[in-house]
N, C-alpha and C. Protein backbone atom coordinates (compact mmCIF):
# COMPACT_ATOMS: atom_id res chain seq x y z
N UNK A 1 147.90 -36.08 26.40
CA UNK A 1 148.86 -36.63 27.34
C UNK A 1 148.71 -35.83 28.63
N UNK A 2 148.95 -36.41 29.79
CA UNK A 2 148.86 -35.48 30.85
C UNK A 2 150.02 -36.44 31.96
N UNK A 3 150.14 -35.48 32.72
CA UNK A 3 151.13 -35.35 33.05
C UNK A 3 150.80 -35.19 35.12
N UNK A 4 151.13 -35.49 36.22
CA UNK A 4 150.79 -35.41 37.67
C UNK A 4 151.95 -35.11 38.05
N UNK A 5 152.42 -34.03 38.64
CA UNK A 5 153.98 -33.75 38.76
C UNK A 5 154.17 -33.99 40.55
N UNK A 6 155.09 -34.56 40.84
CA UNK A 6 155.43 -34.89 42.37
C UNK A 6 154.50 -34.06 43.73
N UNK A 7 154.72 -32.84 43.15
CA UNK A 7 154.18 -31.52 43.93
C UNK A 7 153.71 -30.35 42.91
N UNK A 8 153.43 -29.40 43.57
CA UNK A 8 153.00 -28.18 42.98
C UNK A 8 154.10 -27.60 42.47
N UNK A 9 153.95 -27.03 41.78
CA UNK A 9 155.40 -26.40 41.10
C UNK A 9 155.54 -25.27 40.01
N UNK A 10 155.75 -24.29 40.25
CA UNK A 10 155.71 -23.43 39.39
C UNK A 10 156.05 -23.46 38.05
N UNK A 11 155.56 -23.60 36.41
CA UNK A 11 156.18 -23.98 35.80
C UNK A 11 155.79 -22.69 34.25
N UNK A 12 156.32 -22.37 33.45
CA UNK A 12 156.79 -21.47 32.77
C UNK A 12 156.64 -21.82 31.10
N UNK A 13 156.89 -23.11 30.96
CA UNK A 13 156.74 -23.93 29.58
C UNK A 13 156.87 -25.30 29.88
N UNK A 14 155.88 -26.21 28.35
CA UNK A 14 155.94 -27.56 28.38
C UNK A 14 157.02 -27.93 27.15
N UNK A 15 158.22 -28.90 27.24
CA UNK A 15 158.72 -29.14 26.12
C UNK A 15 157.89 -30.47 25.75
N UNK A 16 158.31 -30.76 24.24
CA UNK A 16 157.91 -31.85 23.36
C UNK A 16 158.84 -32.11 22.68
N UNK A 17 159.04 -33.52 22.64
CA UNK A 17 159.98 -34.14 21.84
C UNK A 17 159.27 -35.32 20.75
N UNK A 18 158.80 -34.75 19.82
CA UNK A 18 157.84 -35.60 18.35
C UNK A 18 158.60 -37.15 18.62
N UNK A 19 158.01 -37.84 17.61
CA UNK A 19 157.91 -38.93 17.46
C UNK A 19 159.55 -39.25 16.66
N UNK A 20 160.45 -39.93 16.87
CA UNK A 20 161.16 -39.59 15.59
C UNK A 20 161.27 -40.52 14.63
N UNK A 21 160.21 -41.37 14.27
CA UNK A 21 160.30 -42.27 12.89
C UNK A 21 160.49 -43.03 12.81
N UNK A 22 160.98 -43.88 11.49
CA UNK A 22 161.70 -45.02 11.17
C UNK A 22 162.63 -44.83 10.18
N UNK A 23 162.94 -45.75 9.22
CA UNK A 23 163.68 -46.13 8.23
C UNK A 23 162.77 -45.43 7.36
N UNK A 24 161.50 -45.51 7.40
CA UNK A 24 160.30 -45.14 6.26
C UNK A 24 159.83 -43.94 6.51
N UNK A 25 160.27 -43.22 7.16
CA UNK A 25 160.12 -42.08 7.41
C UNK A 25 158.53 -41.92 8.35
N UNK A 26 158.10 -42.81 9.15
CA UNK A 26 156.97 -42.85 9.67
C UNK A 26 156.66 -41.48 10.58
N UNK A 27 155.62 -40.87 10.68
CA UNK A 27 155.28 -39.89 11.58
C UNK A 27 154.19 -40.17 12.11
N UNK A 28 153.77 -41.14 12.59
CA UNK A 28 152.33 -40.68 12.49
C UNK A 28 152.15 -40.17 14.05
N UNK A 29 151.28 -39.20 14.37
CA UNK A 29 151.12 -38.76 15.61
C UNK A 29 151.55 -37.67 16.04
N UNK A 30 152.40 -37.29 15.20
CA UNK A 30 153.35 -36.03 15.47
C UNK A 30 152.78 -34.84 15.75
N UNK A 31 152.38 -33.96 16.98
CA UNK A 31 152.11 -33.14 17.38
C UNK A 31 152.09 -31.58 16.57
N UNK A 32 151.62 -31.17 15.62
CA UNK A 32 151.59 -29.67 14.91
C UNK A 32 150.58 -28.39 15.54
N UNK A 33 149.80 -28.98 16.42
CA UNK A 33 148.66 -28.11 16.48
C UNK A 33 148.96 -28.00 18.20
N UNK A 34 149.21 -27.50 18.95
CA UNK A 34 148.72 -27.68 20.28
C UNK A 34 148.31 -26.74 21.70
N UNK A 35 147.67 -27.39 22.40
CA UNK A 35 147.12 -26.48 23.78
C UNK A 35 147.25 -27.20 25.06
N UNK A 36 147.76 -26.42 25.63
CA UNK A 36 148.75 -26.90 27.44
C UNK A 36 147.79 -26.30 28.55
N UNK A 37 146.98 -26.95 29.44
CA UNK A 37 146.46 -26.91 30.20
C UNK A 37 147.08 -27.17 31.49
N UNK A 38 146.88 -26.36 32.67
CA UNK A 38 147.29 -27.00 33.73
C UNK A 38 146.29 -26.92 34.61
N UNK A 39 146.30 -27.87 36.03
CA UNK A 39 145.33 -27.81 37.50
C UNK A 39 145.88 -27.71 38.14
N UNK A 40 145.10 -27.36 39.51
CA UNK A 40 146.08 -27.86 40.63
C UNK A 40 145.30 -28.95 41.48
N UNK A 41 143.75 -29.29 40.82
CA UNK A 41 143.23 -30.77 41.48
C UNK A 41 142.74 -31.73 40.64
N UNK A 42 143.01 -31.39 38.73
CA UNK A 42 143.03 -32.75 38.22
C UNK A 42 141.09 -32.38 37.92
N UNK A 43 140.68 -31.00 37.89
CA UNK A 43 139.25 -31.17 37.11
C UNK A 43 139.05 -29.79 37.31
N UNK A 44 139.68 -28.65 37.68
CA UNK A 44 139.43 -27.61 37.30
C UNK A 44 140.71 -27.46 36.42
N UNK A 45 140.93 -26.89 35.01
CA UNK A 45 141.96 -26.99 33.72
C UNK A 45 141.73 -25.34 33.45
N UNK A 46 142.79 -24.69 33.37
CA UNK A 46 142.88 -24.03 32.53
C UNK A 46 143.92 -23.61 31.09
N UNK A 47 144.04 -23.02 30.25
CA UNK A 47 145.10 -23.37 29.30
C UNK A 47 145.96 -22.18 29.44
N UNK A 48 147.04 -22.30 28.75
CA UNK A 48 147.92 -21.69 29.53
C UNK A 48 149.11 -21.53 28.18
N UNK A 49 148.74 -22.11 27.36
CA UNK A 49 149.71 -22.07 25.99
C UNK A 49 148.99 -22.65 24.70
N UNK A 50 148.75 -22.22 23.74
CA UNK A 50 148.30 -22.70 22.60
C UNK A 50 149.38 -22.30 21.22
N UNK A 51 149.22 -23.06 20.11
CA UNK A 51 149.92 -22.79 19.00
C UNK A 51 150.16 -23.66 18.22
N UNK A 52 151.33 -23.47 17.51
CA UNK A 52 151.61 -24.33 16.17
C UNK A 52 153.23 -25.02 16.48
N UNK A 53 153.64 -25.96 15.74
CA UNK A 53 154.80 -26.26 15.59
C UNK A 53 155.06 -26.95 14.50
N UNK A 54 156.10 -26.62 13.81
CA UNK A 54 156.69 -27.61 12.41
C UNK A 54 156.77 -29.17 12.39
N UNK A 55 156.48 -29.56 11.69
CA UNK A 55 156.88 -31.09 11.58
C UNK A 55 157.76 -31.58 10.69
N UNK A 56 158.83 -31.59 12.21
CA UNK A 56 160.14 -32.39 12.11
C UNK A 56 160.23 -33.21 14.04
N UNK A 57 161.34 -33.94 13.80
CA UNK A 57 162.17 -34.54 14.78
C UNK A 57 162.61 -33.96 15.91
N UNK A 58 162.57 -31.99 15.93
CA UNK A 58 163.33 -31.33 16.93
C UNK A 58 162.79 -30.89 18.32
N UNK A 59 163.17 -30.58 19.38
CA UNK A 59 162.42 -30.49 20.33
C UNK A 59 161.36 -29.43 20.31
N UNK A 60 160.53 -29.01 20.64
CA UNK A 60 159.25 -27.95 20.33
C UNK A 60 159.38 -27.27 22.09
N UNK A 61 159.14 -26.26 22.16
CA UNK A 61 158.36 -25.25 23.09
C UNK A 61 157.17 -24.94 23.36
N UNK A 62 156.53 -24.79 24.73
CA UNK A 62 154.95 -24.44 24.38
C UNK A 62 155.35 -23.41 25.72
N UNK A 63 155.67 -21.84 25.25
CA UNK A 63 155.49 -21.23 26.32
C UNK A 63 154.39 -20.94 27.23
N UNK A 64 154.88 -20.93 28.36
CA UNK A 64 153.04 -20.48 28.94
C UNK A 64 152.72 -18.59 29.13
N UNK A 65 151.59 -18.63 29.04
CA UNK A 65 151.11 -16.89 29.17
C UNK A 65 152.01 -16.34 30.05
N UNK A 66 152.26 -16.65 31.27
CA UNK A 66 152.86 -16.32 32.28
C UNK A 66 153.25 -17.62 33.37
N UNK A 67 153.98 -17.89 34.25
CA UNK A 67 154.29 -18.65 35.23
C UNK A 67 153.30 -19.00 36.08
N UNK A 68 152.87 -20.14 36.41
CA UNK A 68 151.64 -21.07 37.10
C UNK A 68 151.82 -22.15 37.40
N UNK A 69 150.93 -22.30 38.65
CA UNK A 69 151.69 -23.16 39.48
C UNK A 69 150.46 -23.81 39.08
N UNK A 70 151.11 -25.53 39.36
CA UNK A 70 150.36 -26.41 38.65
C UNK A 70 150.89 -28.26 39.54
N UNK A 71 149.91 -28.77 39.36
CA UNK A 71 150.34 -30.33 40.03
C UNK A 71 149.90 -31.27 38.71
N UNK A 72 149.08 -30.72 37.95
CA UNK A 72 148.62 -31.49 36.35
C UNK A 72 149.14 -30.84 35.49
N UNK A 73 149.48 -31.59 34.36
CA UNK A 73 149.46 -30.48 33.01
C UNK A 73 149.05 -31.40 31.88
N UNK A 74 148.55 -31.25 30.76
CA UNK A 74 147.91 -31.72 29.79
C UNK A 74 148.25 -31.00 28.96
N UNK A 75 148.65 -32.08 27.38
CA UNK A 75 149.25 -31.78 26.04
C UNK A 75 148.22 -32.02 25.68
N UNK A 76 147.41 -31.19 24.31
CA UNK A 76 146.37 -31.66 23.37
C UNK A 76 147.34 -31.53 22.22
N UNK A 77 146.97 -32.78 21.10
CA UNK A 77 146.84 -32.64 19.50
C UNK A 77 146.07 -31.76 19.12
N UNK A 78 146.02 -30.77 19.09
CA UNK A 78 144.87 -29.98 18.28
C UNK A 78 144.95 -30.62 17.10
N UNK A 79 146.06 -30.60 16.17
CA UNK A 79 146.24 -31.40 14.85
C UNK A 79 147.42 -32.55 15.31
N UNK A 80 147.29 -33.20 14.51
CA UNK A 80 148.13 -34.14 14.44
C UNK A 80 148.62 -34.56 12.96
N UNK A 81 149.90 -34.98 12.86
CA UNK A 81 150.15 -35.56 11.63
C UNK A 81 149.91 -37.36 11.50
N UNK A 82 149.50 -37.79 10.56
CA UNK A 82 149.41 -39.29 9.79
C UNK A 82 149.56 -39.92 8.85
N UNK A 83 150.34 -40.99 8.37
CA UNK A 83 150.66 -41.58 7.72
C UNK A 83 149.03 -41.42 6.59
N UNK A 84 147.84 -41.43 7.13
CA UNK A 84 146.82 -41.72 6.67
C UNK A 84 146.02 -40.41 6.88
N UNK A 85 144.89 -41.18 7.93
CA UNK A 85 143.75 -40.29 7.93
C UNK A 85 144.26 -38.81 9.22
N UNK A 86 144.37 -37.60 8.53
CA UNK A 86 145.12 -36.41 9.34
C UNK A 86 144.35 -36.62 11.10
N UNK A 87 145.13 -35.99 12.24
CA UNK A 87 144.39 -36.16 13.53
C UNK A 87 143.76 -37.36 14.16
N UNK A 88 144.73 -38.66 13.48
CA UNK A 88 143.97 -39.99 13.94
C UNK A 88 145.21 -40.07 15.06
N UNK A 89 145.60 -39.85 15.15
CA UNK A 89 146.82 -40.40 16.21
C UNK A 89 147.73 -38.90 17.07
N UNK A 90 147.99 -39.42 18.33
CA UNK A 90 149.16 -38.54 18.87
C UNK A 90 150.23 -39.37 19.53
N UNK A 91 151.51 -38.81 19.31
CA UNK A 91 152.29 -39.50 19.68
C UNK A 91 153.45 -38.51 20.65
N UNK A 92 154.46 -39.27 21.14
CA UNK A 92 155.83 -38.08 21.48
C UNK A 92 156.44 -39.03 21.89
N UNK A 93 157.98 -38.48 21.71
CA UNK A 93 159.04 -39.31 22.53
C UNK A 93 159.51 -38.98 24.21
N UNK A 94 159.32 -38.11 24.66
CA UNK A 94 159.29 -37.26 25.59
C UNK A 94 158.30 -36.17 25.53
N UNK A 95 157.75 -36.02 27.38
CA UNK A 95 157.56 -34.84 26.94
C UNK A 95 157.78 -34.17 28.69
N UNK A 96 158.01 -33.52 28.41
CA UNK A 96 158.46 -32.13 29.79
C UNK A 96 157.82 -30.93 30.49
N UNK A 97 157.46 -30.64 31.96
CA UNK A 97 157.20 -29.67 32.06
C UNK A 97 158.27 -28.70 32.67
N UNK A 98 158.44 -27.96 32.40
CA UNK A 98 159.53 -26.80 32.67
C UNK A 98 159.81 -25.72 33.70
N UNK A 99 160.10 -25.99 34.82
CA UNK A 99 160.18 -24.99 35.80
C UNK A 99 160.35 -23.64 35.24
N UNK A 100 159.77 -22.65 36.27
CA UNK A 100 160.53 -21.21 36.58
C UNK A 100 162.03 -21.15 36.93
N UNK A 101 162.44 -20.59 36.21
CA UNK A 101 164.10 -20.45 36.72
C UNK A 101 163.77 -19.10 37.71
């Protein structure tokens, strides 16, 4: 997923808000594995947060190393969860980049 933010903007963490389901308890896509890249022209990337998160419904954190200013940012699946075949899908209900306070 990526993300072109209005302006440049200093930003600190990306939130994620998973997929949240159905009746059948569907997940598929659900973000467990991930790495946050940001630019500031959309082809030079660097990453800036990597890690893990549980799979559930709740909002997730992806702190960054330190505060960076950024006009792109990009979510990877490193893993993903699936109904089926694991890392076939990514999904989210939201997702956020997070100013410097």
């Amino acid at each position: 997923i990526q993300l072109k933010l209005a302006e440049a903007t200093t930003l600190d963490a990306l939130r994620y808000l998973p997929r949240q389901g159905n009746a059948d308890g569907d997940s598929n896509g659900r973000v467990t594995g991930y790495r946050v890249q940001v630019s500031m022209d959309g082809s030079q990337w660097a990453t800036v947060s990597e890690g893990t998160w549980a799979d559930n419904i709740d909002w997730k954190i992806a702190p960054f190393n330190q505060p960076t200013q950024a006009l792109y940012v990009r979510l990877y699946g490193v893993t993903t969860v699936s109904n089926g075949t694991a890392n076939q899908y990514m999904s989210a209900a939201e997702v956020r980049a997070r100013g410097e306070d």
